[in-house]
N, C-alpha and C. Protein backbone atom coordinates (compact mmCIF):
# COMPACT_ATOMS: atom_id res chain seq x y z
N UNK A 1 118.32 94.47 111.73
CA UNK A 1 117.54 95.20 112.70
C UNK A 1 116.22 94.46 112.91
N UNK A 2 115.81 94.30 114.23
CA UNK A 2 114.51 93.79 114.55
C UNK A 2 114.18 94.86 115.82
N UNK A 3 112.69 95.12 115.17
CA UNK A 3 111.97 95.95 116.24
C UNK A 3 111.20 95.03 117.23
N UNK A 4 111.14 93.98 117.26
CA UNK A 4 110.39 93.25 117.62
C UNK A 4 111.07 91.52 118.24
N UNK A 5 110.62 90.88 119.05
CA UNK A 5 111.89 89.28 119.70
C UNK A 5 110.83 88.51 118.65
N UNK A 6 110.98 87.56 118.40
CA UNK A 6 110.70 86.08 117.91
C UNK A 6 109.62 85.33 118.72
N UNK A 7 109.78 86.00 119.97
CA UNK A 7 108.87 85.71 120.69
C UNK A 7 107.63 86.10 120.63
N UNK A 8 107.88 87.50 120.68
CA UNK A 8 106.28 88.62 120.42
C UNK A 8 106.24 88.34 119.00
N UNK A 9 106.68 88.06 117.90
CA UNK A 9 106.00 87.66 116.92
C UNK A 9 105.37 86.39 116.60
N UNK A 10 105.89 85.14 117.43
CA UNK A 10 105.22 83.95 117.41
C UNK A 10 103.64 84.08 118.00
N UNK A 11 103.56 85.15 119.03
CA UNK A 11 102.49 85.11 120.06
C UNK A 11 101.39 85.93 118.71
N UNK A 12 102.38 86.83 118.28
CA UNK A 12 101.26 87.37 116.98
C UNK A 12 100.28 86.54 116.15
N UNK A 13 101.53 85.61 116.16
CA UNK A 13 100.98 84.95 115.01
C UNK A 13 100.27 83.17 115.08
N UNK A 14 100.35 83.44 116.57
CA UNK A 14 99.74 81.78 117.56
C UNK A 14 100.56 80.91 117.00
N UNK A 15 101.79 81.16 117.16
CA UNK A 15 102.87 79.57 116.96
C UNK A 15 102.88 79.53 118.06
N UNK A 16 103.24 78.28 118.16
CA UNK A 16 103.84 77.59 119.50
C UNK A 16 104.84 76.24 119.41
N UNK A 17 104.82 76.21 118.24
CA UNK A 17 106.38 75.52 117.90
C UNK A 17 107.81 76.19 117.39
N UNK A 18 108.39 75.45 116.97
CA UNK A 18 109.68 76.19 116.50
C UNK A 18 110.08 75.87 114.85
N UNK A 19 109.14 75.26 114.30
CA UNK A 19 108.81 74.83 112.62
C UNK A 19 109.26 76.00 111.62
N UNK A 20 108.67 77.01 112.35
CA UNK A 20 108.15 77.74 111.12
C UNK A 20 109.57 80.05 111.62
N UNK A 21 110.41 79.05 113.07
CA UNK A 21 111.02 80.19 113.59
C UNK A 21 112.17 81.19 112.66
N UNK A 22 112.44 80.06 111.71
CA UNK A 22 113.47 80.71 110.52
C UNK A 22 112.87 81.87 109.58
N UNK A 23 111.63 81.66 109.26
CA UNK A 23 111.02 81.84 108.40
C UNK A 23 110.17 83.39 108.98
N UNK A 24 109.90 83.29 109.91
CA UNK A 24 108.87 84.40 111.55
C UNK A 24 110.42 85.17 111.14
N UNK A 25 111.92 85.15 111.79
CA UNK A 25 112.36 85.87 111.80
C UNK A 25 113.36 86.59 110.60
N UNK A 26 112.93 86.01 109.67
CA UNK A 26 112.54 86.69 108.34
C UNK A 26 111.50 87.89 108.18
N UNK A 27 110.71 87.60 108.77
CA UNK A 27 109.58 88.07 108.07
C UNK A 27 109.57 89.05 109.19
N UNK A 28 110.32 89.04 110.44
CA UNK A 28 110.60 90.22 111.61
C UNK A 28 111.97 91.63 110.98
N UNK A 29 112.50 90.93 110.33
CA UNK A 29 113.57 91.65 109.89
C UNK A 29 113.15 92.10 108.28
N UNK A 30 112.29 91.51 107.80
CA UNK A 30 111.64 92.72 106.45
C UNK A 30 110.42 92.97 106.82
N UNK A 31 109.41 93.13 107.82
CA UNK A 31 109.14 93.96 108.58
C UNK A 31 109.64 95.53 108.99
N UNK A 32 110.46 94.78 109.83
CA UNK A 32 111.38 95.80 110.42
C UNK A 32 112.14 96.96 109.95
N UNK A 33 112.72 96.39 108.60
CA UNK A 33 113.32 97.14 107.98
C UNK A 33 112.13 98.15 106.71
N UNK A 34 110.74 97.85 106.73
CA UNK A 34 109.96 98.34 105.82
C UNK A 34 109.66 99.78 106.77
N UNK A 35 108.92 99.48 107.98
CA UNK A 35 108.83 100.56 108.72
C UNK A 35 109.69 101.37 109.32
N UNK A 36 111.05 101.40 109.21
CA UNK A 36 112.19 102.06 109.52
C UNK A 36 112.15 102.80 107.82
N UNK A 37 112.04 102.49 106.76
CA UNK A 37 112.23 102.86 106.14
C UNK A 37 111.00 103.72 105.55
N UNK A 38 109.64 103.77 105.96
CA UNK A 38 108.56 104.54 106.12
C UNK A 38 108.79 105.55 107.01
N UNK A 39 109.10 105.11 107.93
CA UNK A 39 109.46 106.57 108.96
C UNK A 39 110.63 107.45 108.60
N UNK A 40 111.60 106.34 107.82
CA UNK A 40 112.82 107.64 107.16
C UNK A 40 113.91 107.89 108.99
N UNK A 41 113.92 106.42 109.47
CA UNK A 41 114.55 106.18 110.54
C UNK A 41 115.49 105.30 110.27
N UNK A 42 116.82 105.89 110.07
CA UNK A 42 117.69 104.21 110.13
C UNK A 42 118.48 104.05 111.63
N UNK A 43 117.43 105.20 112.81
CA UNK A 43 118.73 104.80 113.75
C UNK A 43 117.43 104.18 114.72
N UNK A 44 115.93 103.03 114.14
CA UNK A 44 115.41 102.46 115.05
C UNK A 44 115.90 101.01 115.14
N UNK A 45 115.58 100.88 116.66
CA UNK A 45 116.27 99.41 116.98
C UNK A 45 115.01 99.12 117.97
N UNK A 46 115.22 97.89 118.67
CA UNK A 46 113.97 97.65 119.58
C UNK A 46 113.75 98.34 120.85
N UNK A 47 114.68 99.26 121.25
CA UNK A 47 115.41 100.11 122.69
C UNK A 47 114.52 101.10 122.38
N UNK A 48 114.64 101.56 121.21
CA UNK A 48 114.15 102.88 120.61
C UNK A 48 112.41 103.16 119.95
N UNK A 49 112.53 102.25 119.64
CA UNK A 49 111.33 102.48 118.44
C UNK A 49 109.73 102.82 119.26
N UNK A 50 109.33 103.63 118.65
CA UNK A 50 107.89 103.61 119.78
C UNK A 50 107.10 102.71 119.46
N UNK A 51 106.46 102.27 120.22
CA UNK A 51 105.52 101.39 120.46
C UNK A 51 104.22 101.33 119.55
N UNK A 52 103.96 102.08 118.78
CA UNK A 52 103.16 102.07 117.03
C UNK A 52 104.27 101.40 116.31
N UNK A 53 105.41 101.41 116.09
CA UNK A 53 106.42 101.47 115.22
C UNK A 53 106.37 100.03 115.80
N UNK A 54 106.57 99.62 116.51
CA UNK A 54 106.68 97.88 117.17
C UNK A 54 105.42 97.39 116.81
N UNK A 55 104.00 97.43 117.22
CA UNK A 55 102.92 97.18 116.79
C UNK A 55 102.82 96.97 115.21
N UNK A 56 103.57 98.35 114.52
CA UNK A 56 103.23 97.89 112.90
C UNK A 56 103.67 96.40 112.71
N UNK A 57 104.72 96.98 113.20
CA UNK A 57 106.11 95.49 112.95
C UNK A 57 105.38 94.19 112.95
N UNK A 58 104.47 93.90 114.04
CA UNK A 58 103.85 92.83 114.81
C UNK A 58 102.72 92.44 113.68
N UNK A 59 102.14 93.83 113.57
CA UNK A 59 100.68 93.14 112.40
C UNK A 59 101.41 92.96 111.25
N UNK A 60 102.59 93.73 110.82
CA UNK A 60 102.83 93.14 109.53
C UNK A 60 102.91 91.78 109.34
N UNK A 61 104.04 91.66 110.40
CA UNK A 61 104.42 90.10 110.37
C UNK A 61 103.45 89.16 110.41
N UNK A 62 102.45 89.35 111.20
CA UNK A 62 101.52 88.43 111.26
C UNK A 62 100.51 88.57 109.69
N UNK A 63 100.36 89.77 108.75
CA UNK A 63 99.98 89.52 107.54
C UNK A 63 100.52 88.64 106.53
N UNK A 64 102.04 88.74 106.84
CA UNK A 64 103.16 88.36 105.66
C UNK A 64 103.17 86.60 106.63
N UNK A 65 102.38 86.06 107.59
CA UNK A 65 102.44 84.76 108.14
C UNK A 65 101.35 84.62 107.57
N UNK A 66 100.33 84.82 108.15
CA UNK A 66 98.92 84.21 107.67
C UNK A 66 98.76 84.62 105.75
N UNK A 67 99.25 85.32 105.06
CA UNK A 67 99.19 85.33 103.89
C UNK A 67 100.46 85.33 102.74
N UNK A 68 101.20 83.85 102.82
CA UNK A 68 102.13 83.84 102.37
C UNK A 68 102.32 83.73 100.99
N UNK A 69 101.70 84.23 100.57
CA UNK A 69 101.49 83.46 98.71
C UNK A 69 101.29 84.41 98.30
N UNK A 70 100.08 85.47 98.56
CA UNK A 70 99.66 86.58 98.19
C UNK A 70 98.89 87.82 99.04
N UNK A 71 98.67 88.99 98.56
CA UNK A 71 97.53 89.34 99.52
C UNK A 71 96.31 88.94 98.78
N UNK A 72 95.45 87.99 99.80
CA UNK A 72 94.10 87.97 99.27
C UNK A 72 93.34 89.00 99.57
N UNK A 73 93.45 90.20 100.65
CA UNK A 73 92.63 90.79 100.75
C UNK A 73 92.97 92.23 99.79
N UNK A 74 93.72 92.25 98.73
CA UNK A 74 94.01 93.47 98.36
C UNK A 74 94.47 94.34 99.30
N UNK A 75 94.78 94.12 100.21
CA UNK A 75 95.10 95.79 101.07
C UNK A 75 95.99 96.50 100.71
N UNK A 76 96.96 96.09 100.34
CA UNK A 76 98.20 97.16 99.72
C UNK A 76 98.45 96.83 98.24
N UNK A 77 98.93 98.17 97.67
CA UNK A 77 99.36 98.20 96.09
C UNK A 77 101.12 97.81 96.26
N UNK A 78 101.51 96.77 95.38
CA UNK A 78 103.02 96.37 95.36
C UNK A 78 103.56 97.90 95.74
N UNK A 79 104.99 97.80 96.44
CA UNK A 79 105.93 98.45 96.77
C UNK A 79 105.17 99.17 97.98
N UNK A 80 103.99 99.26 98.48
CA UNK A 80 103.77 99.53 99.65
C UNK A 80 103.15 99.04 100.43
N UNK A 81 103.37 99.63 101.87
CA UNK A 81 102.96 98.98 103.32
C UNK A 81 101.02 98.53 103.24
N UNK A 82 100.76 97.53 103.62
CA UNK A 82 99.42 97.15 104.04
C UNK A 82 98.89 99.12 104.35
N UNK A 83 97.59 98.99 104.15
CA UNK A 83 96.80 100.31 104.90
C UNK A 83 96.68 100.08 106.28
N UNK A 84 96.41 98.92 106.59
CA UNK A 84 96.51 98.83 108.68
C UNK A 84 97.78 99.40 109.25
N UNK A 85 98.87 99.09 108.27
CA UNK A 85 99.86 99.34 108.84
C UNK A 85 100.44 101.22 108.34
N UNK A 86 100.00 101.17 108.03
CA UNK A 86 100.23 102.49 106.72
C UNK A 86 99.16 103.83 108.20
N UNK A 87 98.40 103.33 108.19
CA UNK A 87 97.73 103.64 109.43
C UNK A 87 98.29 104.14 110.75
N UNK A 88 98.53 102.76 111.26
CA UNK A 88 99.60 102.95 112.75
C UNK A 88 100.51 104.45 112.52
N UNK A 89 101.40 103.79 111.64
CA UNK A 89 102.40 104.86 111.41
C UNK A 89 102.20 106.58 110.60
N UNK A 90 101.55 106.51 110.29
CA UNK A 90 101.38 107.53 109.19
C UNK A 90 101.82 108.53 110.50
N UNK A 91 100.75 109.19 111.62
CA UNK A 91 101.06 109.68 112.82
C UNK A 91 102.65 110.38 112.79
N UNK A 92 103.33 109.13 112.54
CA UNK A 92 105.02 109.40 113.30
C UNK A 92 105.67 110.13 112.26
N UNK A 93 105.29 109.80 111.29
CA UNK A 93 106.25 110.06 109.68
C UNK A 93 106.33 111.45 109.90
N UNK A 94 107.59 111.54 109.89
CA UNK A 94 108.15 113.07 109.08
C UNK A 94 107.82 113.81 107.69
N UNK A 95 106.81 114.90 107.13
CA UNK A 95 106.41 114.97 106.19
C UNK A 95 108.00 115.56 105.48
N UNK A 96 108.06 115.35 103.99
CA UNK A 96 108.69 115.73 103.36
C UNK A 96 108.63 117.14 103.00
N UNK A 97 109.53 117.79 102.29
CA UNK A 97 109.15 118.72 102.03
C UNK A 97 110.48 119.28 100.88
N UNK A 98 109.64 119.61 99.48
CA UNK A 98 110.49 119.54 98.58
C UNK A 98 110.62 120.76 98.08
């Protein structure tokens, strides 16, 4: 699943070659699949998804490009989403209820 083309994530992330396109649509498809799985959506695709839900997609990717080694800025605790992105979406999420 990709919420997002290869295209709008290159533009995210100011490529303009094709070096690094294997790697972008990697990082579009565990993206993709992080915020589908925050929203507790497995039926989003790119037809569907709203346009926060595409946006997360976009800044993630462009975090997980420009910071491939680690997060230097601390923003997220392992096993969860950046707070920018945690942000966008929070809005859409379906609260639980136990």
């Amino acid at each position: 699943m990709m919420l997002v083309t290869l295209e709008e994530a290159k533009h995210q992330c100011y490529v303009d070659h094709e070096f690094d396109d294997e790697l972008i649509n990697l990082y579009i498809k565990t993206a993709s699949a992080a915020v589908a799985r925050y929203l507790k959506r497995d039926d989003l695709s790119a037809e569907n998804a709203p346009i926060e839900a595409k946006y997360a997609t976009l800044a993630y990717v462009g975090k997980m490009y420009k910071d491939r080694d680690n997060d230097e800025d601390r923003d997220y605790a392992h096993g969860m989403l950046p707070n920018f992105v945690t942000a966008i979406l929070y809005p859409l999420r379906e609260p639980t209820v136990q």
